[in-house]
PDB file of N, CA and C in Angstrom:
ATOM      1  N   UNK A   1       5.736  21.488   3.289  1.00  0.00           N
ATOM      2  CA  UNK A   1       5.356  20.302   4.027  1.00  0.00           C
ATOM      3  C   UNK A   1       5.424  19.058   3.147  1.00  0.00           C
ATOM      4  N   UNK A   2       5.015  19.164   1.909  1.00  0.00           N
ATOM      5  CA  UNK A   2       4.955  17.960   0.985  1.00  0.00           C
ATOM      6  C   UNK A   2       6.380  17.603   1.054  1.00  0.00           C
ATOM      7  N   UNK A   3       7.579  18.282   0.891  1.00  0.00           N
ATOM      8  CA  UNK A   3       9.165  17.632   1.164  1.00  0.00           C
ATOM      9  C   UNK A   3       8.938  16.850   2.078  1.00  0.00           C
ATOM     10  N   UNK A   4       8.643  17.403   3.288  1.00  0.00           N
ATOM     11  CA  UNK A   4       9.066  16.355   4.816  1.00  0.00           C
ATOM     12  C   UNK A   4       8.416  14.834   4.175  1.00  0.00           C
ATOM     13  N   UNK A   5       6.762  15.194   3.961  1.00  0.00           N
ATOM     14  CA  UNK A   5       6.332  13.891   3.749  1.00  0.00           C
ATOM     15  C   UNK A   5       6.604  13.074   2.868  1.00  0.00           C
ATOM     16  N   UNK A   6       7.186  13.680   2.139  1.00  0.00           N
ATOM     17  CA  UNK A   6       7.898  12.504   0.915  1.00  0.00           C
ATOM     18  C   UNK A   6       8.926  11.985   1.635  1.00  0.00           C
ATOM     19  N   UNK A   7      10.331  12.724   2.361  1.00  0.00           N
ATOM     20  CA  UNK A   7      11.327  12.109   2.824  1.00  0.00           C
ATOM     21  C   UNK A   7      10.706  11.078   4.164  1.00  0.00           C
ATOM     22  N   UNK A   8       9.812  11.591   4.905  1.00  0.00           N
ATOM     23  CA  UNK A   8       9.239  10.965   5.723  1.00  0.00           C
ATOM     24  C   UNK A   8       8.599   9.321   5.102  1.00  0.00           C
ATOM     25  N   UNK A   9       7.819   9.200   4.487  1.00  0.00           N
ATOM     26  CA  UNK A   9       7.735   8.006   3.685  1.00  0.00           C
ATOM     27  C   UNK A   9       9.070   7.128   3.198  1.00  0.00           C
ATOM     28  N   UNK A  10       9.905   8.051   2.610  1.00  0.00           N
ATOM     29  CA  UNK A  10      10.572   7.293   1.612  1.00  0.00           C
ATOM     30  C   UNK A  10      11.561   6.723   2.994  1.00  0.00           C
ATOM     31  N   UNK A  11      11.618   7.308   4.576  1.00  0.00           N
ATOM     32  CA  UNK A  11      12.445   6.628   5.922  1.00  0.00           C
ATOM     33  C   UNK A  11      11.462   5.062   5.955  1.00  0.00           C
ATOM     34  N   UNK A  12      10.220   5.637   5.776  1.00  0.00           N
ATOM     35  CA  UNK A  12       9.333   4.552   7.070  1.00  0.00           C
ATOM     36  C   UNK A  12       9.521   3.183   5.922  1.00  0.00           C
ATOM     37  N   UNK A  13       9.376   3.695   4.884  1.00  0.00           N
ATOM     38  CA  UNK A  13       9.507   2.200   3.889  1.00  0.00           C
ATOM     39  C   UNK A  13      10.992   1.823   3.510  1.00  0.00           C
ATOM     40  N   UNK A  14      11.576   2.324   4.077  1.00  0.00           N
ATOM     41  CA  UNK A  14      13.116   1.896   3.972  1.00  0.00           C
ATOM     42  C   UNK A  14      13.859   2.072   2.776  1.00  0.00           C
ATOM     43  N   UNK A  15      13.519   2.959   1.693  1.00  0.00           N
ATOM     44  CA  UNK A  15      14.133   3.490   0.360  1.00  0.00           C
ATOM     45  C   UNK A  15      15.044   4.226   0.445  1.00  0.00           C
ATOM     46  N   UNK A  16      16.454   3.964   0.383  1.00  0.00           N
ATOM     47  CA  UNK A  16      17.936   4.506   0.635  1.00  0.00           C
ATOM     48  C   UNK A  16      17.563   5.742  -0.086  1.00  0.00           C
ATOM     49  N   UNK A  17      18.150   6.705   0.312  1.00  0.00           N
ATOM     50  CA  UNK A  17      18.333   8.248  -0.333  1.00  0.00           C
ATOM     51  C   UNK A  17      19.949   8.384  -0.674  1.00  0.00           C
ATOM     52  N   UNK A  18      20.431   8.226  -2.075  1.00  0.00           N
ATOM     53  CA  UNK A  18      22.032   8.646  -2.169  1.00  0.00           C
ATOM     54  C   UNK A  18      22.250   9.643  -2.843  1.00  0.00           C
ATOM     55  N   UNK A  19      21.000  10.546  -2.825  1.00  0.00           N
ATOM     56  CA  UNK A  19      21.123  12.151  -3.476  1.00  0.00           C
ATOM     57  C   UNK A  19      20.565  12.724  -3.247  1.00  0.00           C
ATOM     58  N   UNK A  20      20.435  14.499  -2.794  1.00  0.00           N
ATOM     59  CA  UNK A  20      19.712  15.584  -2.642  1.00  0.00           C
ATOM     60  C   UNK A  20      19.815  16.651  -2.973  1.00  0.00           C
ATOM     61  N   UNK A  21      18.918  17.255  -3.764  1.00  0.00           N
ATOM     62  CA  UNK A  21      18.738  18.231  -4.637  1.00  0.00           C
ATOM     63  C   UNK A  21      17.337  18.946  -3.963  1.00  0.00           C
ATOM     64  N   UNK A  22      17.830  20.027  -4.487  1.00  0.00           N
ATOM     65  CA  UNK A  22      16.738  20.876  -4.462  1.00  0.00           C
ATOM     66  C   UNK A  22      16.643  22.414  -4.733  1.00  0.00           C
ATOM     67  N   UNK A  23      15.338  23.150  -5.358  1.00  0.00           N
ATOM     68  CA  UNK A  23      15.395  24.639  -5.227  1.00  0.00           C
ATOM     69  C   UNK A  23      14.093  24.879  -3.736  1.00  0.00           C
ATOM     70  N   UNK A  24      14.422  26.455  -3.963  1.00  0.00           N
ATOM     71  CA  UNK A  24      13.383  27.034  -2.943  1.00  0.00           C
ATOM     72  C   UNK A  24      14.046  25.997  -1.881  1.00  0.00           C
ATOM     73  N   UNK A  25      12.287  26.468  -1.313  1.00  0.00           N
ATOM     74  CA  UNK A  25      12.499  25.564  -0.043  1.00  0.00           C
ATOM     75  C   UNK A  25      12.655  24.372   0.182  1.00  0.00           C
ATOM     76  N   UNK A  26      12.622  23.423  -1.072  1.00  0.00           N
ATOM     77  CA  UNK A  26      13.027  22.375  -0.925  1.00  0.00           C
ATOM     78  C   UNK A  26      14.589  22.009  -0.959  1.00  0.00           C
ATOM     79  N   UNK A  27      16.046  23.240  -0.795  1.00  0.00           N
ATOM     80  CA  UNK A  27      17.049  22.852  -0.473  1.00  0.00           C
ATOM     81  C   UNK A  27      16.982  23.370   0.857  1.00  0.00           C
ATOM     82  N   UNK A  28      16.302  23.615   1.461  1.00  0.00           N
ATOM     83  CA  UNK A  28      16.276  23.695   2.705  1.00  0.00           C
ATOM     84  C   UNK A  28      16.080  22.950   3.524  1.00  0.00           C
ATOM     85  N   UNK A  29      15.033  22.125   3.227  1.00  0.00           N
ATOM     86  CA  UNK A  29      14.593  20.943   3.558  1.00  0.00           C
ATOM     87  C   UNK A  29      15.240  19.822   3.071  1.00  0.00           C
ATOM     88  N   UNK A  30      16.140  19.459   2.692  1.00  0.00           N
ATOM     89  CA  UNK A  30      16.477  18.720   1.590  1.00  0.00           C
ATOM     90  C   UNK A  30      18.274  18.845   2.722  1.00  0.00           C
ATOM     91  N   UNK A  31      18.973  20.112   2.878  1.00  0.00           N
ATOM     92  CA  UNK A  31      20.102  20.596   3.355  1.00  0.00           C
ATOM     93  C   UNK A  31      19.975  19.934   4.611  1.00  0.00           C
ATOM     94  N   UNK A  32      18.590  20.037   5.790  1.00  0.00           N
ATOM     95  CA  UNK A  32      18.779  19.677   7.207  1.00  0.00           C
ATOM     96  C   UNK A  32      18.726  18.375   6.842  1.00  0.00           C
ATOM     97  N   UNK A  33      18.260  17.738   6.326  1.00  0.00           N
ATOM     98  CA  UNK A  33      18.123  16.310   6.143  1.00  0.00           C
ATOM     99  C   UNK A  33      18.854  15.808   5.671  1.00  0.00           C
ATOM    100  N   UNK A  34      20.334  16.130   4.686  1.00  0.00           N
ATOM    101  CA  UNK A  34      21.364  15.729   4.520  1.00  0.00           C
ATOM    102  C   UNK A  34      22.527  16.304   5.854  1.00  0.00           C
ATOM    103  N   UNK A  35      21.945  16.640   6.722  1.00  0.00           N
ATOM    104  CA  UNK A  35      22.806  17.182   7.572  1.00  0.00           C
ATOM    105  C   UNK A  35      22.349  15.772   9.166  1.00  0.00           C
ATOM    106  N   UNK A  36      21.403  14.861   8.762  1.00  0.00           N
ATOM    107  CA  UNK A  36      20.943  13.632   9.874  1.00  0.00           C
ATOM    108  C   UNK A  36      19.949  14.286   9.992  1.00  0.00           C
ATOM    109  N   UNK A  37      19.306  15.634   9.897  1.00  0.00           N
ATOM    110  CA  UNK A  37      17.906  15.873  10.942  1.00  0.00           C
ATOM    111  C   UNK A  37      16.620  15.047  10.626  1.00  0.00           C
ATOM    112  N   UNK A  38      16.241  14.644  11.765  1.00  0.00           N
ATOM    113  CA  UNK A  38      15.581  13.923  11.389  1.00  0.00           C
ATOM    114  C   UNK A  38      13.819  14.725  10.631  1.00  0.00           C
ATOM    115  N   UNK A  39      12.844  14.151  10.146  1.00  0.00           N
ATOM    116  CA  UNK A  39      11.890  14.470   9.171  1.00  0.00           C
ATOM    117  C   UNK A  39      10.775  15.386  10.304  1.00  0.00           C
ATOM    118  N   UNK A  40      11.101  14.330  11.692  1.00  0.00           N
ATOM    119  CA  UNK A  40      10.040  14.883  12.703  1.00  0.00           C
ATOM    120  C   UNK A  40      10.485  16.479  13.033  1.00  0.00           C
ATOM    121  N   UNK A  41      11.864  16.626  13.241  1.00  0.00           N
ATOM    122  CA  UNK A  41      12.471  18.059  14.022  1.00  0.00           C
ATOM    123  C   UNK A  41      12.325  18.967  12.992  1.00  0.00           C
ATOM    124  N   UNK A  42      12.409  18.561  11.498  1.00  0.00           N
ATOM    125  CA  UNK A  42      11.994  19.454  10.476  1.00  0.00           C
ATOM    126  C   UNK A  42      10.784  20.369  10.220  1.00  0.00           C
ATOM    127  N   UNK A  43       9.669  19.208  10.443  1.00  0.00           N
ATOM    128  CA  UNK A  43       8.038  19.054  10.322  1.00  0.00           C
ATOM    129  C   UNK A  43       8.082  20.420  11.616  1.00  0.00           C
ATOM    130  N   UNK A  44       8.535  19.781  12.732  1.00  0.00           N
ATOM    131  CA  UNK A  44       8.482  21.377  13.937  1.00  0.00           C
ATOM    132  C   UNK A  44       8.762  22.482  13.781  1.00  0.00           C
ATOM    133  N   UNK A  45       9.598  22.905  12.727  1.00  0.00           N
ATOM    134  CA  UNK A  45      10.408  24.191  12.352  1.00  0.00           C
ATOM    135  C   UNK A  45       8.822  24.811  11.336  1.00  0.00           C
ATOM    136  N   UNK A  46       8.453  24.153  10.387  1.00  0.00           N
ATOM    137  CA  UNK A  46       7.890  24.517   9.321  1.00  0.00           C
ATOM    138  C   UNK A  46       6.409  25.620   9.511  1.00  0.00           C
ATOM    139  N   UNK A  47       5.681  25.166  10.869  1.00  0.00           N
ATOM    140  CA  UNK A  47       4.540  25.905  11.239  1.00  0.00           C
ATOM    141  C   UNK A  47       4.714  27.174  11.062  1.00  0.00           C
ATOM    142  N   UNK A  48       6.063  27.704  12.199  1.00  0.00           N
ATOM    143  CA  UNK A  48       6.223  29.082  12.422  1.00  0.00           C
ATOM    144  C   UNK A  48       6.705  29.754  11.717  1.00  0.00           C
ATOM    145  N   UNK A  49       7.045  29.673  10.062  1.00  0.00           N
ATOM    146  CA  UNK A  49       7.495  29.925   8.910  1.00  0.00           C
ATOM    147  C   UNK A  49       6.539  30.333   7.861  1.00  0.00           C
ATOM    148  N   UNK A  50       5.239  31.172   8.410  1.00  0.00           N
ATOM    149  CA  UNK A  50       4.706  31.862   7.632  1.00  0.00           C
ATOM    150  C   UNK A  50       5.348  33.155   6.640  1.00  0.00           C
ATOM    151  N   UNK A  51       4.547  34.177   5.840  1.00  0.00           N
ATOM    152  CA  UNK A  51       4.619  35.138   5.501  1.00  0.00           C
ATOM    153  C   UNK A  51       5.800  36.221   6.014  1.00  0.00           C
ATOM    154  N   UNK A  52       5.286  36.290   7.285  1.00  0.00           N
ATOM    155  CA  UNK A  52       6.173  37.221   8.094  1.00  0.00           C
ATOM    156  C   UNK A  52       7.058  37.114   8.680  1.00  0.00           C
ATOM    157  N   UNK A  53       7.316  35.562   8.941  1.00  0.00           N
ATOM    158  CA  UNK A  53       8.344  35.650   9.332  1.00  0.00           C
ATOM    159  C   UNK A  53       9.650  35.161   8.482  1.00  0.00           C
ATOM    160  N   UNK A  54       9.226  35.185   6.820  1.00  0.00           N
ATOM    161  CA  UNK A  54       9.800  34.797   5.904  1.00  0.00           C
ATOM    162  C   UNK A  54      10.211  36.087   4.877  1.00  0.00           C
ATOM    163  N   UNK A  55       9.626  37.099   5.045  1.00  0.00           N
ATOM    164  CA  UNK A  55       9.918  38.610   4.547  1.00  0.00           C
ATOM    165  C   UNK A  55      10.706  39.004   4.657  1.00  0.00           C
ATOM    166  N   UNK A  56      11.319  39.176   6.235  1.00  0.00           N
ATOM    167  CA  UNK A  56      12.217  39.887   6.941  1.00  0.00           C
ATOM    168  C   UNK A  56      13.725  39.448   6.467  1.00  0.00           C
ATOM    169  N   UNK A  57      13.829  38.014   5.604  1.00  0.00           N
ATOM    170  CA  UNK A  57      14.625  37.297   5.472  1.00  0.00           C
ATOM    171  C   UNK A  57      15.114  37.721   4.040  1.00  0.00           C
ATOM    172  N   UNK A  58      14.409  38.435   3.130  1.00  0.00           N
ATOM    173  CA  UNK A  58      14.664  38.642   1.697  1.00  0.00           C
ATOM    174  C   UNK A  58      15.350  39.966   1.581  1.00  0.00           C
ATOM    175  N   UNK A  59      16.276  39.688   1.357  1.00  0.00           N
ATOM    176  CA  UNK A  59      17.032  40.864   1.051  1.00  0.00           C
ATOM    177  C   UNK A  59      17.626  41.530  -0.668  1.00  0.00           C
ATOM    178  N   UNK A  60      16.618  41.674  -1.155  1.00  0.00           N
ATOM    179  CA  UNK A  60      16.460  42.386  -2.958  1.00  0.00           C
ATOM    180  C   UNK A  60      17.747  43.023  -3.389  1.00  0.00           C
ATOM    181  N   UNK A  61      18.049  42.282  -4.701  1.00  0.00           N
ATOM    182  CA  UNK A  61      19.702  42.095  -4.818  1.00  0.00           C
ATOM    183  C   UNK A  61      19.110  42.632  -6.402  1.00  0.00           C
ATOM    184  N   UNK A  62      18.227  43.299  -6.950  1.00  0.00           N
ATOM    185  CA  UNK A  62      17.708  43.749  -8.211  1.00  0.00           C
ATOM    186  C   UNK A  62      19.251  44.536  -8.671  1.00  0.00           C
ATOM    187  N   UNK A  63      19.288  45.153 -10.158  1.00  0.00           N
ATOM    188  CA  UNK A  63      19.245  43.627 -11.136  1.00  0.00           C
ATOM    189  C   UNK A  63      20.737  42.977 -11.023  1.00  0.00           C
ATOM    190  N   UNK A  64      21.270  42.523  -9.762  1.00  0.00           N
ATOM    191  CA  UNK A  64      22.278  41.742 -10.209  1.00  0.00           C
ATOM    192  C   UNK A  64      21.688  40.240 -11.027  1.00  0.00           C
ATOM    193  N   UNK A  65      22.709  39.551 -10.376  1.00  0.00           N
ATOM    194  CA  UNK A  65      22.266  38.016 -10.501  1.00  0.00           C
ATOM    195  C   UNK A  65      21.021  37.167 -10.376  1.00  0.00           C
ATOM    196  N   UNK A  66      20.721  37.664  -9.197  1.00  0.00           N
ATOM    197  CA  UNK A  66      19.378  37.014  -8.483  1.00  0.00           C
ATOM    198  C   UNK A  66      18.413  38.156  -7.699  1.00  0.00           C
ATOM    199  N   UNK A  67      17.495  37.635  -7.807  1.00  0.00           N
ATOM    200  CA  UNK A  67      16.362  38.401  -7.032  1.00  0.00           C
ATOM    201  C   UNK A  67      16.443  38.539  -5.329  1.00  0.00           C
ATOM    202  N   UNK A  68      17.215  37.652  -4.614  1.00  0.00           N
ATOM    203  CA  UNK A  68      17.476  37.362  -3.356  1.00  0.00           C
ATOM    204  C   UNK A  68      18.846  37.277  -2.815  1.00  0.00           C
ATOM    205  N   UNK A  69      19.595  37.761  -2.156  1.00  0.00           N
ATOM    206  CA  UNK A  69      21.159  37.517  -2.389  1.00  0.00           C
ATOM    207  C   UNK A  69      21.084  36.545  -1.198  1.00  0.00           C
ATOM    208  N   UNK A  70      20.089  36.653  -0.549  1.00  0.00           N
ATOM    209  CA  UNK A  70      19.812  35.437   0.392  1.00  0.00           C
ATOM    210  C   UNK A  70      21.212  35.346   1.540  1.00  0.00           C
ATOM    211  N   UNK A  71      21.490  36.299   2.069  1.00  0.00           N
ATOM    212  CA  UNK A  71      22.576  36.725   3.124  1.00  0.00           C
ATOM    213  C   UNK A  71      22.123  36.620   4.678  1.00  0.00           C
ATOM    214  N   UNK A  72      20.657  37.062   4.337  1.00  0.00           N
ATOM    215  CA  UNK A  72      19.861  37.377   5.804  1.00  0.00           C
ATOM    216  C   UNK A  72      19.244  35.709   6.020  1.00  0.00           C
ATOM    217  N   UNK A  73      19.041  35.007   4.793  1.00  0.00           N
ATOM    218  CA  UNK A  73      17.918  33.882   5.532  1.00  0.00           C
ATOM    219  C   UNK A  73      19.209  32.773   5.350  1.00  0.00           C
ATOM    220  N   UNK A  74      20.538  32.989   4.622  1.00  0.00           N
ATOM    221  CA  UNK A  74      21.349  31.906   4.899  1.00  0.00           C
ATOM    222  C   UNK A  74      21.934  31.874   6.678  1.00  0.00           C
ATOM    223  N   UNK A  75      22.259  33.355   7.344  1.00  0.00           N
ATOM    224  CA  UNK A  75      22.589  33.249   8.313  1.00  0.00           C
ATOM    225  C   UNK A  75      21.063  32.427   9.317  1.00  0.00           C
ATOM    226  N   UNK A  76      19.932  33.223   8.841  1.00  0.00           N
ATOM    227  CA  UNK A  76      18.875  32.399   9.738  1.00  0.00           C
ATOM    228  C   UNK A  76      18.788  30.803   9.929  1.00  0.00           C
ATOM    229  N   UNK A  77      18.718  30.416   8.184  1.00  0.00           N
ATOM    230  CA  UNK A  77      18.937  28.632   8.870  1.00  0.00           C
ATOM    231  C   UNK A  77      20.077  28.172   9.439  1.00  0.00           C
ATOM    232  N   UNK A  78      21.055  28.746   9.280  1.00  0.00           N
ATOM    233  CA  UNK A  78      22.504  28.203  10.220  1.00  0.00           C
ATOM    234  C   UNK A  78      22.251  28.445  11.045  1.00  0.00           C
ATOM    235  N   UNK A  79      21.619  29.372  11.982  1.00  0.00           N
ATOM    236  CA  UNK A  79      21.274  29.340  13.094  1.00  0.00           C
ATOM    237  C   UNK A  79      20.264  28.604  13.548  1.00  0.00           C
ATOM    238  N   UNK A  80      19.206  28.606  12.688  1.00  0.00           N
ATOM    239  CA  UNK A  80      18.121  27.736  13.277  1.00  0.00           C
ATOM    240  C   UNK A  80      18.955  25.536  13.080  1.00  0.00           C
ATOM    241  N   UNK A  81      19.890  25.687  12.109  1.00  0.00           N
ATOM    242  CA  UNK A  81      20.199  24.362  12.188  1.00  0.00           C
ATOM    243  C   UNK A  81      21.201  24.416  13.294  1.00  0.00           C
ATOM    244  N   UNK A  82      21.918  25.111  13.877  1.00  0.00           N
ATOM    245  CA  UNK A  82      22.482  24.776  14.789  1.00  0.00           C
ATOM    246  C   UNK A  82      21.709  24.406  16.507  1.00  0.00           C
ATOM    247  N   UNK A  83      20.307  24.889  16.199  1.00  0.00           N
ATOM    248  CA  UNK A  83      19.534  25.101  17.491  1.00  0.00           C
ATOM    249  C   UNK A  83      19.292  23.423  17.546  1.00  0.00           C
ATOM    250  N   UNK A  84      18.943  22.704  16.742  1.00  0.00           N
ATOM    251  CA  UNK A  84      18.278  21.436  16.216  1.00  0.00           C
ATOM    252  C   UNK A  84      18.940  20.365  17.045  1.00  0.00           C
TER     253      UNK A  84
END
């Protein structure tokens, strides 16, 4: 939530954004919002994104590269950004 409200501020006071970065969930947040979404349609997604329904999404890639090969939750936000 602290992402939205920072990008949310940095709209209402009019501070140009000409870069976005981010890890975790902040390229997630960071990705719809370089994609136009706006801060409000974001803020709506974020409630129902507890524990459980964030589990189902990790798919354990031990010991390659990464801890997450992140296959299952990349298809989820493309879908959830296409719903938007």
């Amino acid at each position: 939530m602290a992402h939205i409200g920072i990008l949310s501020v940095l709209d209402k006071e009019g501070v140009p954004i000409d870069m976005i970065t981010g890890t975790s969930t902040g390229v997630v947040v960071g990705a719809f919002y370089a994609q136009g979404k706006h801060t409000g349609h974001i803020k709506e997604l974020t409630p129902d994104l507890g524990w459980k329904e964030i589990a189902p999404l990790l798919d354990l890639s031990l010991p390659q590269s990464g801890l997450i090969k992140a296959g299952k939750s990349r298809t989820y936000w493309r879908h959830l950004s296409a719903a938007i």
